[in-house]
N, C-alpha and C. Protein backbone atom coordinates (compact mmCIF):
# COMPACT_ATOMS: atom_id res chain seq x y z
N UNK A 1 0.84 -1.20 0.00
CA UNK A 1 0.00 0.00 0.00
C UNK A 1 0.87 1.25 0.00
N UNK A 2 1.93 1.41 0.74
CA UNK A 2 2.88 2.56 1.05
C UNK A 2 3.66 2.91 -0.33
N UNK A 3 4.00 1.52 -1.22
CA UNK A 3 4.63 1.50 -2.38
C UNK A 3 3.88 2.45 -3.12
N UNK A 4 2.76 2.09 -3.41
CA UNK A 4 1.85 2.17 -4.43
C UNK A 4 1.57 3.71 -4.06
N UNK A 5 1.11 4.46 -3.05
CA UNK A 5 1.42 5.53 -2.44
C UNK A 5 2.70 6.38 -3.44
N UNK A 6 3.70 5.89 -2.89
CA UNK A 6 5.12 6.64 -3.02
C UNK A 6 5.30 6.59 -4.81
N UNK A 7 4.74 5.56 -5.40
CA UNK A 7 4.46 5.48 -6.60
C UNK A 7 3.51 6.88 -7.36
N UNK A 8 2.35 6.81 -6.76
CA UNK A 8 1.52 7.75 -7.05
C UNK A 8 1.93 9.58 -6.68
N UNK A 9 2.45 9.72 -5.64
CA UNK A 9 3.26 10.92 -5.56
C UNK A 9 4.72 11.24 -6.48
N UNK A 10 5.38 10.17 -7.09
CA UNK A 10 6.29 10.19 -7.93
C UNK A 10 6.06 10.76 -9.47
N UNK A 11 4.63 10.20 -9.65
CA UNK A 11 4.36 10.04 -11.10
C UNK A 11 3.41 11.58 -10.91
N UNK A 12 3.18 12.17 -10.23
CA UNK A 12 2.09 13.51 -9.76
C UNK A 12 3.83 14.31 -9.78
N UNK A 13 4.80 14.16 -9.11
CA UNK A 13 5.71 15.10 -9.39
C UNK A 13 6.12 15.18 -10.39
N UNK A 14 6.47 13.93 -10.58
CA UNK A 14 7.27 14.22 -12.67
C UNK A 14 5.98 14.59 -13.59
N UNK A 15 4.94 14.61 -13.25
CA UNK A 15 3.85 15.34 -14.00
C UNK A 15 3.77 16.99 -13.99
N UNK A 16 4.02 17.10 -12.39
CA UNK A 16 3.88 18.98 -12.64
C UNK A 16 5.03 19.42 -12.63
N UNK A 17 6.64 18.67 -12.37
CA UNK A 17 7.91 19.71 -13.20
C UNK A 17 8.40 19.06 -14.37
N UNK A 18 8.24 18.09 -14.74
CA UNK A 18 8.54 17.94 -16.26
C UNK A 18 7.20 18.22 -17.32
N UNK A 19 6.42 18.13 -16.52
CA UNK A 19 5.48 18.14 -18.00
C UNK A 19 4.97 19.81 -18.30
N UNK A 20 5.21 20.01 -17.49
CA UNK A 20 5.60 22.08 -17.92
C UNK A 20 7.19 22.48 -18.78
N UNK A 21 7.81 22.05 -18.31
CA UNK A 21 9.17 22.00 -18.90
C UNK A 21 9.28 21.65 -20.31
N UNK A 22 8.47 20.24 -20.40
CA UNK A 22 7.86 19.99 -21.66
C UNK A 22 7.74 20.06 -22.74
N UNK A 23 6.17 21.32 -22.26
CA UNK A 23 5.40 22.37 -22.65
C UNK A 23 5.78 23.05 -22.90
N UNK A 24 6.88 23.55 -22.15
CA UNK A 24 7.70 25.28 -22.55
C UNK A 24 8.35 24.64 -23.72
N UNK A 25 8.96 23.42 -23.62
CA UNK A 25 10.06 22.97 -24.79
C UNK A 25 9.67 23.46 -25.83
N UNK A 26 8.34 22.66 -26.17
CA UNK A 26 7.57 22.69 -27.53
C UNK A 26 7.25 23.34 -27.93
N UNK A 27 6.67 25.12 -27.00
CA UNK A 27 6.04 26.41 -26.91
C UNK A 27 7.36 26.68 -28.10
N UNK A 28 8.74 26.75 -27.36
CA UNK A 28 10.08 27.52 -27.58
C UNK A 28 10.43 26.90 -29.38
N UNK A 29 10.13 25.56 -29.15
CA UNK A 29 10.66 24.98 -30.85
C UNK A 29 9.77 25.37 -31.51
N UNK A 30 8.73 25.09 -31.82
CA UNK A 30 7.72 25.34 -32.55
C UNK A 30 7.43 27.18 -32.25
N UNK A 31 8.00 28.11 -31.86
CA UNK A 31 8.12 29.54 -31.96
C UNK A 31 9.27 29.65 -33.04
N UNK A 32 10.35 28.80 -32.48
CA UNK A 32 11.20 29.09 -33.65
C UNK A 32 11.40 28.75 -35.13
N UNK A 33 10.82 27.69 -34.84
CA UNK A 33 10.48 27.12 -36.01
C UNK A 33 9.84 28.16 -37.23
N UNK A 34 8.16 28.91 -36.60
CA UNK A 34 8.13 29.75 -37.19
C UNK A 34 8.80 30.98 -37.72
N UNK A 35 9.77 30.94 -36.68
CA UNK A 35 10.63 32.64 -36.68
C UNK A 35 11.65 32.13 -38.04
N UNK A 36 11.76 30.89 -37.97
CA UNK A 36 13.26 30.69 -39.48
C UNK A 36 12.12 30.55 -40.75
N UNK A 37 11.01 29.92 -40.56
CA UNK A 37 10.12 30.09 -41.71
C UNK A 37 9.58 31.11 -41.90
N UNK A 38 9.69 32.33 -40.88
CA UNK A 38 9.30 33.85 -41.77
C UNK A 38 10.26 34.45 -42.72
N UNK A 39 10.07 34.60 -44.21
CA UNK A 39 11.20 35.25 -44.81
C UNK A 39 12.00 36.26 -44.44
N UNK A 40 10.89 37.34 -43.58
CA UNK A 40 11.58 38.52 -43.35
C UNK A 40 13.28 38.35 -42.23
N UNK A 41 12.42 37.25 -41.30
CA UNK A 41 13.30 36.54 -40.36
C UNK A 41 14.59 35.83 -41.11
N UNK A 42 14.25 35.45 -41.78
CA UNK A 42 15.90 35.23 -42.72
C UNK A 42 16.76 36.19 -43.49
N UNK A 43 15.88 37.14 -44.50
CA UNK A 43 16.26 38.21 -44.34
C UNK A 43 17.38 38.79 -43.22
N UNK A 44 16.44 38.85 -41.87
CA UNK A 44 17.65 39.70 -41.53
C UNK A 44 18.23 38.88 -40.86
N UNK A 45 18.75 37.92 -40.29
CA UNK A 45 19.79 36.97 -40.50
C UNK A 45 20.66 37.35 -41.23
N UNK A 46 20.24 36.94 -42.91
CA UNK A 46 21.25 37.47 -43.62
C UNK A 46 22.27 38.88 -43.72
N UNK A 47 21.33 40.28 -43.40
CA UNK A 47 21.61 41.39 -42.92
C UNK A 47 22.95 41.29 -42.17
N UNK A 48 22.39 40.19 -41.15
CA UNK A 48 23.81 40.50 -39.67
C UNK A 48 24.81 39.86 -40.66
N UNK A 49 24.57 39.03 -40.93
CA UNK A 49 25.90 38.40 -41.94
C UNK A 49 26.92 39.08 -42.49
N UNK A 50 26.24 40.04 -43.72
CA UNK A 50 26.46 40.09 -44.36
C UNK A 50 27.21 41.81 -43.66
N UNK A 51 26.43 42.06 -42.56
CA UNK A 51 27.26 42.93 -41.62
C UNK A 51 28.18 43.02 -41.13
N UNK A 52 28.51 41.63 -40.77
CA UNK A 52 30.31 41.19 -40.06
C UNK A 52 31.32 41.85 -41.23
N UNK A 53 30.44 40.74 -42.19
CA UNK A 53 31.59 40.80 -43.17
C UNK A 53 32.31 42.51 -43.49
N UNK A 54 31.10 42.76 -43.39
CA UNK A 54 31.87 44.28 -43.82
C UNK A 54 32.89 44.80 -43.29
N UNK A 55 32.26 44.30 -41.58
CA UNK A 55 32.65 44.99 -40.17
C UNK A 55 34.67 44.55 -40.25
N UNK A 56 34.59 43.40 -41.08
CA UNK A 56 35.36 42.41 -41.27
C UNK A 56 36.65 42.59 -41.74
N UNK A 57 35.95 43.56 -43.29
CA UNK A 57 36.88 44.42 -43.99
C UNK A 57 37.22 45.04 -43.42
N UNK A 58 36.53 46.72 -42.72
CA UNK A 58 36.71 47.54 -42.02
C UNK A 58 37.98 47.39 -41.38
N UNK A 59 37.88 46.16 -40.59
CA UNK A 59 39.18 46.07 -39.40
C UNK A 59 40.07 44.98 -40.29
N UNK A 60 40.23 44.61 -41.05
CA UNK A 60 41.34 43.73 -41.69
C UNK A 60 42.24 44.85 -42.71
N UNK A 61 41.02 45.50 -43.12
CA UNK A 61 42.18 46.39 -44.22
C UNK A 61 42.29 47.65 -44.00
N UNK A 62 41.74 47.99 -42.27
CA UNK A 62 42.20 49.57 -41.67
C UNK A 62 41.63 50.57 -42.82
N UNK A 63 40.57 50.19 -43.29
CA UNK A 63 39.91 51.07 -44.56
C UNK A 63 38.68 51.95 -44.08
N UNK A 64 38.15 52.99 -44.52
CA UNK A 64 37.68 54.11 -43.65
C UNK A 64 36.01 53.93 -43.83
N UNK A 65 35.44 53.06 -45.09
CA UNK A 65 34.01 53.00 -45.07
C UNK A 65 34.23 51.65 -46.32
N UNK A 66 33.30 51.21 -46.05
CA UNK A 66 33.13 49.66 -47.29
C UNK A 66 31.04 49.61 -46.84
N UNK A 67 30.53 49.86 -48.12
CA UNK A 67 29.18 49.42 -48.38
C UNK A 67 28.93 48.70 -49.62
N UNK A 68 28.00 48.66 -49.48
CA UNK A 68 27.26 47.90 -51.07
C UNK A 68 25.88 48.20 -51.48
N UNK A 69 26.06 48.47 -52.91
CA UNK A 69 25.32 49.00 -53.78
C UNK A 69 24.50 47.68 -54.21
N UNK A 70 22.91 47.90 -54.54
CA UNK A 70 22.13 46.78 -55.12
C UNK A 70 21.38 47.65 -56.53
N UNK A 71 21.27 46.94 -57.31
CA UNK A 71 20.47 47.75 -58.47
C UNK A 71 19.02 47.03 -58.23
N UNK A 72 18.06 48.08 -58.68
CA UNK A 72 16.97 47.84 -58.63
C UNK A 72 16.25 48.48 -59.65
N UNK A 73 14.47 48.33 -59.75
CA UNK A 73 14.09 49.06 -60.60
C UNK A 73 13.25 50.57 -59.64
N UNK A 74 13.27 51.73 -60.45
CA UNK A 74 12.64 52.70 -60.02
C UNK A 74 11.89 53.12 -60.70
N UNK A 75 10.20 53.12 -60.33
CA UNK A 75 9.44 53.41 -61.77
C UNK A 75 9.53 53.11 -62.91
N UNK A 76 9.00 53.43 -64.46
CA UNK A 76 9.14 53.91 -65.47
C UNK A 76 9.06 54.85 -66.30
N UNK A 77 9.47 55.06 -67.73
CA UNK A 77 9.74 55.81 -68.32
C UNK A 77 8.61 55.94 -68.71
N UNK A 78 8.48 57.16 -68.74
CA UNK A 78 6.86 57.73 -69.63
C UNK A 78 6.65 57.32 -71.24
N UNK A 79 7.30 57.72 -71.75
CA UNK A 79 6.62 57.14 -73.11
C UNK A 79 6.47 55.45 -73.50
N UNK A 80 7.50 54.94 -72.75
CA UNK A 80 7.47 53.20 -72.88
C UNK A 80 7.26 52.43 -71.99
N UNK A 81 6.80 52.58 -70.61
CA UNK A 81 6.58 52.11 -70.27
C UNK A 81 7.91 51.01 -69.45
N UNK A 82 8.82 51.09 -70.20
CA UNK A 82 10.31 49.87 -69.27
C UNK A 82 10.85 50.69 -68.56
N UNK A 83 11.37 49.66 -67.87
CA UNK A 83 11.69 50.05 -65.75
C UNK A 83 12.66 51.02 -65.73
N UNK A 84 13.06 52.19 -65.27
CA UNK A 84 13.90 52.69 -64.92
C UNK A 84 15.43 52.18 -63.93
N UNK A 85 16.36 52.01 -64.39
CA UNK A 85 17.47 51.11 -63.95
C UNK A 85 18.33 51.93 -63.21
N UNK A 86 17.87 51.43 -61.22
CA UNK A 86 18.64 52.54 -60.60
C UNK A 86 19.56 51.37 -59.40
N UNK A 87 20.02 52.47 -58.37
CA UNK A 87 20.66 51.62 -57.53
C UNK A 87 20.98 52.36 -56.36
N UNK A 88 20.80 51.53 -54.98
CA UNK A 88 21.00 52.33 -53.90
C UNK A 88 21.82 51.40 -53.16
N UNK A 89 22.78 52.04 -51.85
CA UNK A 89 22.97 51.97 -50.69
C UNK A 89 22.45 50.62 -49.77
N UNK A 90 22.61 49.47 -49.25
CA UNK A 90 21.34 48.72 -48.84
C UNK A 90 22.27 48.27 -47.90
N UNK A 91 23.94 48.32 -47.46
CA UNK A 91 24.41 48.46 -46.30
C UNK A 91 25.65 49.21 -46.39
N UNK A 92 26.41 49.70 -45.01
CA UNK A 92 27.49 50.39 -44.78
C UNK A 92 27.81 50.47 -43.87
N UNK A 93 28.90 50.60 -43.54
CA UNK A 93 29.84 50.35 -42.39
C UNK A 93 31.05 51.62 -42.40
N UNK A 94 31.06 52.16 -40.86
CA UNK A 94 32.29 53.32 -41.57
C UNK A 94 33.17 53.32 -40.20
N UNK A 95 34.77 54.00 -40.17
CA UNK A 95 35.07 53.85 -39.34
C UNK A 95 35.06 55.07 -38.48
N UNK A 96 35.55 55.18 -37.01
CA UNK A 96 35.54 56.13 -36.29
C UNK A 96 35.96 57.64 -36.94
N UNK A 97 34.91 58.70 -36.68
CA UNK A 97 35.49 60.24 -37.40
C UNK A 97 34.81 59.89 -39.12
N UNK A 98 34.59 58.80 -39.82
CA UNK A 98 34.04 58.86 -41.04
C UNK A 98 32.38 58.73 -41.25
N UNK A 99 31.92 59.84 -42.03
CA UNK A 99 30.64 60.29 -42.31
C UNK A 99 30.06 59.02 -43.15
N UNK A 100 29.06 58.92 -42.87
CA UNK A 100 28.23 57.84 -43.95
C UNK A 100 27.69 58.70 -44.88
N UNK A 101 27.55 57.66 -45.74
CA UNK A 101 27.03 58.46 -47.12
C UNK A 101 26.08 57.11 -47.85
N UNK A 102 25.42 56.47 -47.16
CA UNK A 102 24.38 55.38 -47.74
C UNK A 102 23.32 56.09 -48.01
N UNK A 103 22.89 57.58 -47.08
CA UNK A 103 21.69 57.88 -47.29
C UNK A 103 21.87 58.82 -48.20
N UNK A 104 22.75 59.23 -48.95
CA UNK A 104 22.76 59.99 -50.18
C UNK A 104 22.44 59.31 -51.55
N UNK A 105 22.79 57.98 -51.35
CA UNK A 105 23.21 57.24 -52.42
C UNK A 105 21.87 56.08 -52.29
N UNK A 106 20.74 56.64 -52.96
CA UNK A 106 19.02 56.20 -52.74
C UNK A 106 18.39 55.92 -53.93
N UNK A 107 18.64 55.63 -54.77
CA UNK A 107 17.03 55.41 -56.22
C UNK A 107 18.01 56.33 -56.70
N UNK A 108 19.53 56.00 -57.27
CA UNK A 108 20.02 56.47 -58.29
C UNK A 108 20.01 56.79 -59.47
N UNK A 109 19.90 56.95 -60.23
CA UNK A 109 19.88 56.49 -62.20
C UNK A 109 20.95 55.98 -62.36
N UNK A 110 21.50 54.49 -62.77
CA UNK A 110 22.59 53.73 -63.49
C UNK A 110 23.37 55.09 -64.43
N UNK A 111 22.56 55.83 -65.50
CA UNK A 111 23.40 56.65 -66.07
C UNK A 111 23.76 57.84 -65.55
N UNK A 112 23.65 58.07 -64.16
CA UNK A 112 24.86 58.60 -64.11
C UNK A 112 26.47 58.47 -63.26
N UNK A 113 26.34 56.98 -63.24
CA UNK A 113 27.56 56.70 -63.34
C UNK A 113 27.79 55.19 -63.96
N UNK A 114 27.31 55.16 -65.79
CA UNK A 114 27.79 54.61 -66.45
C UNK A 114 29.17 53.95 -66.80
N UNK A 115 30.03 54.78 -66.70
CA UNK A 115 31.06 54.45 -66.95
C UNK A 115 31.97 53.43 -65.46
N UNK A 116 32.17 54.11 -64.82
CA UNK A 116 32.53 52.94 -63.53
C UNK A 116 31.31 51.43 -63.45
N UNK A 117 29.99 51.64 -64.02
CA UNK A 117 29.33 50.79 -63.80
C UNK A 117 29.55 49.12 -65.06
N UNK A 118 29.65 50.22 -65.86
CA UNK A 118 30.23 49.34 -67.08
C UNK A 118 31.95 48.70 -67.01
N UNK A 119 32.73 49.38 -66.63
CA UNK A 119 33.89 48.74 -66.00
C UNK A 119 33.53 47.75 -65.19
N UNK A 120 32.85 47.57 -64.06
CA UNK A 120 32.58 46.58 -63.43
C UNK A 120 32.41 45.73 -63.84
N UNK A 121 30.95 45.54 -64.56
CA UNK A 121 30.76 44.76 -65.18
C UNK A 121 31.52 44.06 -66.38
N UNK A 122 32.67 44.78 -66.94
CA UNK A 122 33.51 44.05 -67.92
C UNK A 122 34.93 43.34 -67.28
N UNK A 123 34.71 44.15 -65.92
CA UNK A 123 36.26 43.37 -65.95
C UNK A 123 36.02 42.40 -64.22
N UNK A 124 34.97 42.76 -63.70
CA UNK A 124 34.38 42.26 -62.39
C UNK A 124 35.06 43.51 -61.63
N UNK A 125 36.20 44.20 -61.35
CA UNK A 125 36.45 45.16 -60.62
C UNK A 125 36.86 46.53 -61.17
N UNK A 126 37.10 47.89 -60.05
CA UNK A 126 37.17 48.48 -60.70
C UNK A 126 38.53 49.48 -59.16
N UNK A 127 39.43 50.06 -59.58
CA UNK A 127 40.12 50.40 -58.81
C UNK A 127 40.95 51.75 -59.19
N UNK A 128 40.74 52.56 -57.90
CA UNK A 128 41.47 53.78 -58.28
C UNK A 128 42.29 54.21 -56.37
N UNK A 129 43.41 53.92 -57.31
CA UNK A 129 44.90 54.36 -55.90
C UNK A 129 44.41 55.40 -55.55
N UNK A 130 44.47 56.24 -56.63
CA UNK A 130 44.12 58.07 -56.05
C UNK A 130 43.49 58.79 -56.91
N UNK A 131 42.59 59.49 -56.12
CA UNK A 131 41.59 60.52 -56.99
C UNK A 131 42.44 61.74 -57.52
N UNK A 132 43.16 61.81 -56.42
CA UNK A 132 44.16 63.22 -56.89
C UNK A 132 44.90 63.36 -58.27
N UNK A 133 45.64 61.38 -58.32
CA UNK A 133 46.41 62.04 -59.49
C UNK A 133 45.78 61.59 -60.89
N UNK A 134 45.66 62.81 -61.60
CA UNK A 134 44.83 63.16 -62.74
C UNK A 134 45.37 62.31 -64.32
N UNK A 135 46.40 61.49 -64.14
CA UNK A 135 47.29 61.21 -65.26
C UNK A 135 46.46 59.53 -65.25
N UNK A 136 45.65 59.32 -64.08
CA UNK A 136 45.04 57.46 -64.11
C UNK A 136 44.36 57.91 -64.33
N UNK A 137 43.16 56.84 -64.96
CA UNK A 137 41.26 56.95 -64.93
C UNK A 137 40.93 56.92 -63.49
N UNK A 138 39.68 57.53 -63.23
CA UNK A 138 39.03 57.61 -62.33
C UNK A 138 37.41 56.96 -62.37
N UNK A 139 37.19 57.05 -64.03
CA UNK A 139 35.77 55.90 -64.74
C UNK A 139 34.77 57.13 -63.90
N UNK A 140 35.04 58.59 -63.53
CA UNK A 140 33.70 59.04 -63.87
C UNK A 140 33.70 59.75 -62.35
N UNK A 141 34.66 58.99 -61.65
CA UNK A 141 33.96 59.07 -60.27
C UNK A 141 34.59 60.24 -59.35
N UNK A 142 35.51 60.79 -59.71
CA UNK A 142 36.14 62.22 -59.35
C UNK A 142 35.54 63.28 -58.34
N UNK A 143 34.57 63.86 -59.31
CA UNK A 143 33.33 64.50 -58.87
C UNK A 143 32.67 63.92 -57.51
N UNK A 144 32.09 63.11 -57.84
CA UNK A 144 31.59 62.27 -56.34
C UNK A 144 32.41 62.25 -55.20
N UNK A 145 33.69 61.99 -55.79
CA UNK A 145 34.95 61.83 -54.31
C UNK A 145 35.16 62.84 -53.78
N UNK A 146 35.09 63.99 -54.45
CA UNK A 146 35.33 65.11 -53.68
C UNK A 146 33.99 65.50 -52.98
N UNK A 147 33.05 65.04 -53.00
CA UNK A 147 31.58 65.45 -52.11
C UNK A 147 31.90 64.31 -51.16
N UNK A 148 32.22 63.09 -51.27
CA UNK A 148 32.35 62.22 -50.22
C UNK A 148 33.64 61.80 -49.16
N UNK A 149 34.71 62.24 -50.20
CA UNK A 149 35.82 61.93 -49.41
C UNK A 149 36.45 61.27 -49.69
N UNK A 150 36.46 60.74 -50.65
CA UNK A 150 37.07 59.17 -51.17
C UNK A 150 38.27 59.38 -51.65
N UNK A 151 39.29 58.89 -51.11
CA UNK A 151 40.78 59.30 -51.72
C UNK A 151 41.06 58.06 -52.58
N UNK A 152 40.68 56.91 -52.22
CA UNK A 152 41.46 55.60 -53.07
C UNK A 152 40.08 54.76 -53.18
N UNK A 153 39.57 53.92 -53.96
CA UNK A 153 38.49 53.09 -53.99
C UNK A 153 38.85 51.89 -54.89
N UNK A 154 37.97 50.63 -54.62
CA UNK A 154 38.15 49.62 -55.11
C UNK A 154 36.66 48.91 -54.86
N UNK A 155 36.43 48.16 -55.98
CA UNK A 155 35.03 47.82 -56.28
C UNK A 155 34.98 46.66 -57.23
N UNK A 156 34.44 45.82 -55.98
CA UNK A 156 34.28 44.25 -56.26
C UNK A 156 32.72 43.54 -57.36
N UNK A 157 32.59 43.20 -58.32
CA UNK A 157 31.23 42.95 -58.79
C UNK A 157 30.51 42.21 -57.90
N UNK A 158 29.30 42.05 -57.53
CA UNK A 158 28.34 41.33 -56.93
C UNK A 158 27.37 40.53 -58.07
N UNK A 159 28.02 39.09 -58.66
CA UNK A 159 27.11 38.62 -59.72
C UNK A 159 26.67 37.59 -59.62
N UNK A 160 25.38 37.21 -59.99
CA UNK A 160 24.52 35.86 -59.63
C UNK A 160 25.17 34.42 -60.35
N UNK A 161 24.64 33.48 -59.98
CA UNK A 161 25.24 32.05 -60.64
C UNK A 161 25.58 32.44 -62.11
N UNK A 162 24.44 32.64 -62.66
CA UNK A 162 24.22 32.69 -64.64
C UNK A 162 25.36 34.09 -64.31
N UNK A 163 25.99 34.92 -64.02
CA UNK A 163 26.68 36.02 -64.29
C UNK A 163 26.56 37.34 -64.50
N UNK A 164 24.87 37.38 -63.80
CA UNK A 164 24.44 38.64 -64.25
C UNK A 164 24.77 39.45 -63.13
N UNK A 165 24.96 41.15 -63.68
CA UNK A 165 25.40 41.96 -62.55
C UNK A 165 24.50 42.51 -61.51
N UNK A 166 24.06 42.28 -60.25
CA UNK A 166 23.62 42.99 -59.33
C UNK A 166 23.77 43.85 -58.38
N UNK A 167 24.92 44.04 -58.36
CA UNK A 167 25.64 45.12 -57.57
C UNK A 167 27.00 45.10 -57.52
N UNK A 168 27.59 45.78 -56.26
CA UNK A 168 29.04 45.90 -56.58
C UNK A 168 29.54 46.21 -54.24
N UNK A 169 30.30 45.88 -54.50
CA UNK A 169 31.08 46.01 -52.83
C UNK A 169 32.01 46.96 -52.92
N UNK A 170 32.04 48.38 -52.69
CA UNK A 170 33.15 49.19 -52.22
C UNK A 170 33.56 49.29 -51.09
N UNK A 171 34.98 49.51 -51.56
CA UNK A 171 35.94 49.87 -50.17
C UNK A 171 36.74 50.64 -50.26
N UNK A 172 36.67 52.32 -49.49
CA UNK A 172 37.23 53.16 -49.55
C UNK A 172 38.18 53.39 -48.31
N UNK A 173 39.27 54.35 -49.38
CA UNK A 173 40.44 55.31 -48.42
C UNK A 173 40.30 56.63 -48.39
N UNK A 174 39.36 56.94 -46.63
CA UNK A 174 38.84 58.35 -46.74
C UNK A 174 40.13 59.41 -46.38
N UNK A 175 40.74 59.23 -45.79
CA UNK A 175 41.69 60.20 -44.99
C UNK A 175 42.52 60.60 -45.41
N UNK A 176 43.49 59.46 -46.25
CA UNK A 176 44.48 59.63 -46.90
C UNK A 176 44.66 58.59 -48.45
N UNK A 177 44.97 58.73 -49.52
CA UNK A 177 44.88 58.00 -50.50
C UNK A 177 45.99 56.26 -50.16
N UNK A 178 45.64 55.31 -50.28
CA UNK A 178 45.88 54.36 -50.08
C UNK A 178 46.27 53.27 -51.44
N UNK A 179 46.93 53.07 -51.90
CA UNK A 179 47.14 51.88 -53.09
C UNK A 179 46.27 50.53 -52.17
N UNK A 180 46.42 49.66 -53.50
CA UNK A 180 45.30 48.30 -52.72
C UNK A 180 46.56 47.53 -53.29
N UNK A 181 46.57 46.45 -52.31
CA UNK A 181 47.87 45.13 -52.57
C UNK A 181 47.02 43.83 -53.50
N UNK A 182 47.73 43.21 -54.03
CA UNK A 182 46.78 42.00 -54.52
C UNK A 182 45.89 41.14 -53.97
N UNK A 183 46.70 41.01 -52.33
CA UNK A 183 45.87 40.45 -51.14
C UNK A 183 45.14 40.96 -50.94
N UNK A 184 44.88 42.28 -50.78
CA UNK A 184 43.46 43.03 -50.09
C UNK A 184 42.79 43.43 -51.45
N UNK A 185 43.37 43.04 -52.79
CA UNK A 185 42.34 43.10 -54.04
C UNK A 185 41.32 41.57 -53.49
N UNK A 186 42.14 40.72 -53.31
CA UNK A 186 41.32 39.12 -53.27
C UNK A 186 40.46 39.01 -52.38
N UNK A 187 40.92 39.61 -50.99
CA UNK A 187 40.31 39.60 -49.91
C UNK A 187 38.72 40.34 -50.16
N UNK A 188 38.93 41.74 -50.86
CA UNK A 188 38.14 42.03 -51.49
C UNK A 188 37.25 41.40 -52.19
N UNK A 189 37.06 40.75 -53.26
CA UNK A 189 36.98 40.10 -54.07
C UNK A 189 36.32 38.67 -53.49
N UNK A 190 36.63 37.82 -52.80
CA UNK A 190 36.40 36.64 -52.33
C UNK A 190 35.19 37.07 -51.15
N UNK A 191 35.04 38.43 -50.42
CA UNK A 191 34.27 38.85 -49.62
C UNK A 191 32.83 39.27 -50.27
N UNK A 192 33.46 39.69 -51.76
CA UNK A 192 31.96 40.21 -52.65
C UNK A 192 31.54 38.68 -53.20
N UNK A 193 32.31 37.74 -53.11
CA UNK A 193 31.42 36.40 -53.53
C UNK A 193 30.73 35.92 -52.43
N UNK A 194 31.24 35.71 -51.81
CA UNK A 194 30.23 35.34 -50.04
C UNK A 194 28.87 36.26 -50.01
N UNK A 195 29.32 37.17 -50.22
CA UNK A 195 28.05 38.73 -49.97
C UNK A 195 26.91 37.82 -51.08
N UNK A 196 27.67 38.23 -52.49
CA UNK A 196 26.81 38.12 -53.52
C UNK A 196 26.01 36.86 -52.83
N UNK A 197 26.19 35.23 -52.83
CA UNK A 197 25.82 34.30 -52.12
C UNK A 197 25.11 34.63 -51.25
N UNK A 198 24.98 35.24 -50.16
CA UNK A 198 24.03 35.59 -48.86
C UNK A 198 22.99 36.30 -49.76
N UNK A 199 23.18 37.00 -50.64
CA UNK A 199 22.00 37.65 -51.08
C UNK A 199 21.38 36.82 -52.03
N UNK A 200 21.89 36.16 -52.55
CA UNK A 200 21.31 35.10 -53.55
C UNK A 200 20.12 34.25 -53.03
N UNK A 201 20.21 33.80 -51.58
CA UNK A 201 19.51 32.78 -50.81
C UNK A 201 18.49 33.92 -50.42
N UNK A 202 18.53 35.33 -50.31
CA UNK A 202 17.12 36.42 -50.27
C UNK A 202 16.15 36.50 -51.53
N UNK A 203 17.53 36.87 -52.76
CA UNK A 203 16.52 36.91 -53.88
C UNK A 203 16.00 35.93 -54.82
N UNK A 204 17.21 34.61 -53.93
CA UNK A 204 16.59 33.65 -55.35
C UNK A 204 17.28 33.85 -56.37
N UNK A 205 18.57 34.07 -56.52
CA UNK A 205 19.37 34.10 -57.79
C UNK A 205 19.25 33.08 -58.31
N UNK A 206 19.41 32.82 -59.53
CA UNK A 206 19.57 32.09 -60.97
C UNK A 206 21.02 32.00 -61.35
């Protein structure tokens, strides 16, 4: 009788602290569960990711701002009706004492900066030691550097499986003009393929 007792108070305790414990388990998985099946929730996942990385550059190549540009469409053209081909800002990272400039750079027009955009796309990068000296190409971008600051830049393509262009990864030298080494071209370079990839699994690249 006493057994059967001590039995019945055993199976009444592991009922009210495990079977809440449980409960919470299943509450907690099945919450998360939903939270990785909301897109937006992966989304920004990807965001932080794709945030390090920057954060990554920043402190590996002592460089003064590194963001990335996405092309998109903006409206259309009045008489025809096809998409207007622009491009904004969609992250940035800058270092201590350096101004951001993502929120300048919003629903661009591609033409007007054709020429650096088309370099990209022909050669995958695009690189300038120094804005100052006037005897290299600069592909357009001169003008801009002196509103932003940009003494040295380098610009990685961002392109999907099939090879099409979707953006581009810069990394600037605000303070003082900087040459880029082959290593911190690759480093570069191997960082805009990871990126491109993280964004691929948002948009569904091809």
């Amino acid at each position: 009788m006493e057994s059967s007792v001590i039995v019945t108070i055993i199976v009444a305790l592991i009922t009210a602290v495990i079977g809440p414990a449980v409960l919470e388990y299943v509450k907690s998985y099945v919450k998360r569960k939903e939270a990785t099946e909301d897109p937006m929730y992966e989304e920004m996942e990807s965001d932080i990711l794709i945030n390090e990385q920057l954060d990554y550059l920043l402190n590996e190549l002592d460089c003064d701002r590194v963001w990335i540009l996405q092309f998109h469409n903006g409206g259309h053209y009045y008489a025809s009706g096809v998409s207007i081909k622009k491009f904004s800002f969609f992250y940035e990272t800058v270092g201590i004492g350096i101004a951001p400039i993502r929120e300048k750079f919003q629903n661009i027009p591609t033409s007007f900066f054709s020429r650096s955009l088309k370099e990209i796309h022909d050669n995958d990068d695009l690189c300038v030691d120094d804005m100052h000296d006037e005897s290299r190409p600069a592909f357009g971008l001169r003008d801009t550097a002196e509103g932003t600051g940009c003494q040295s830049i380098f610009l990685a393509a961002l392109k999907t499986p099939s090879g099409k262009l979707h953006g581009a990864l810069g990394v600037e030298f605000v303070k003082e003009p900087k040459g880029f080494t082959e290593d911190q071209k690759d480093l570069i370079r191997d960082t805009a393929t990871y990126v491109s990839g993280t964004l691929g699994l948002i948009h569904k690249f091809k």
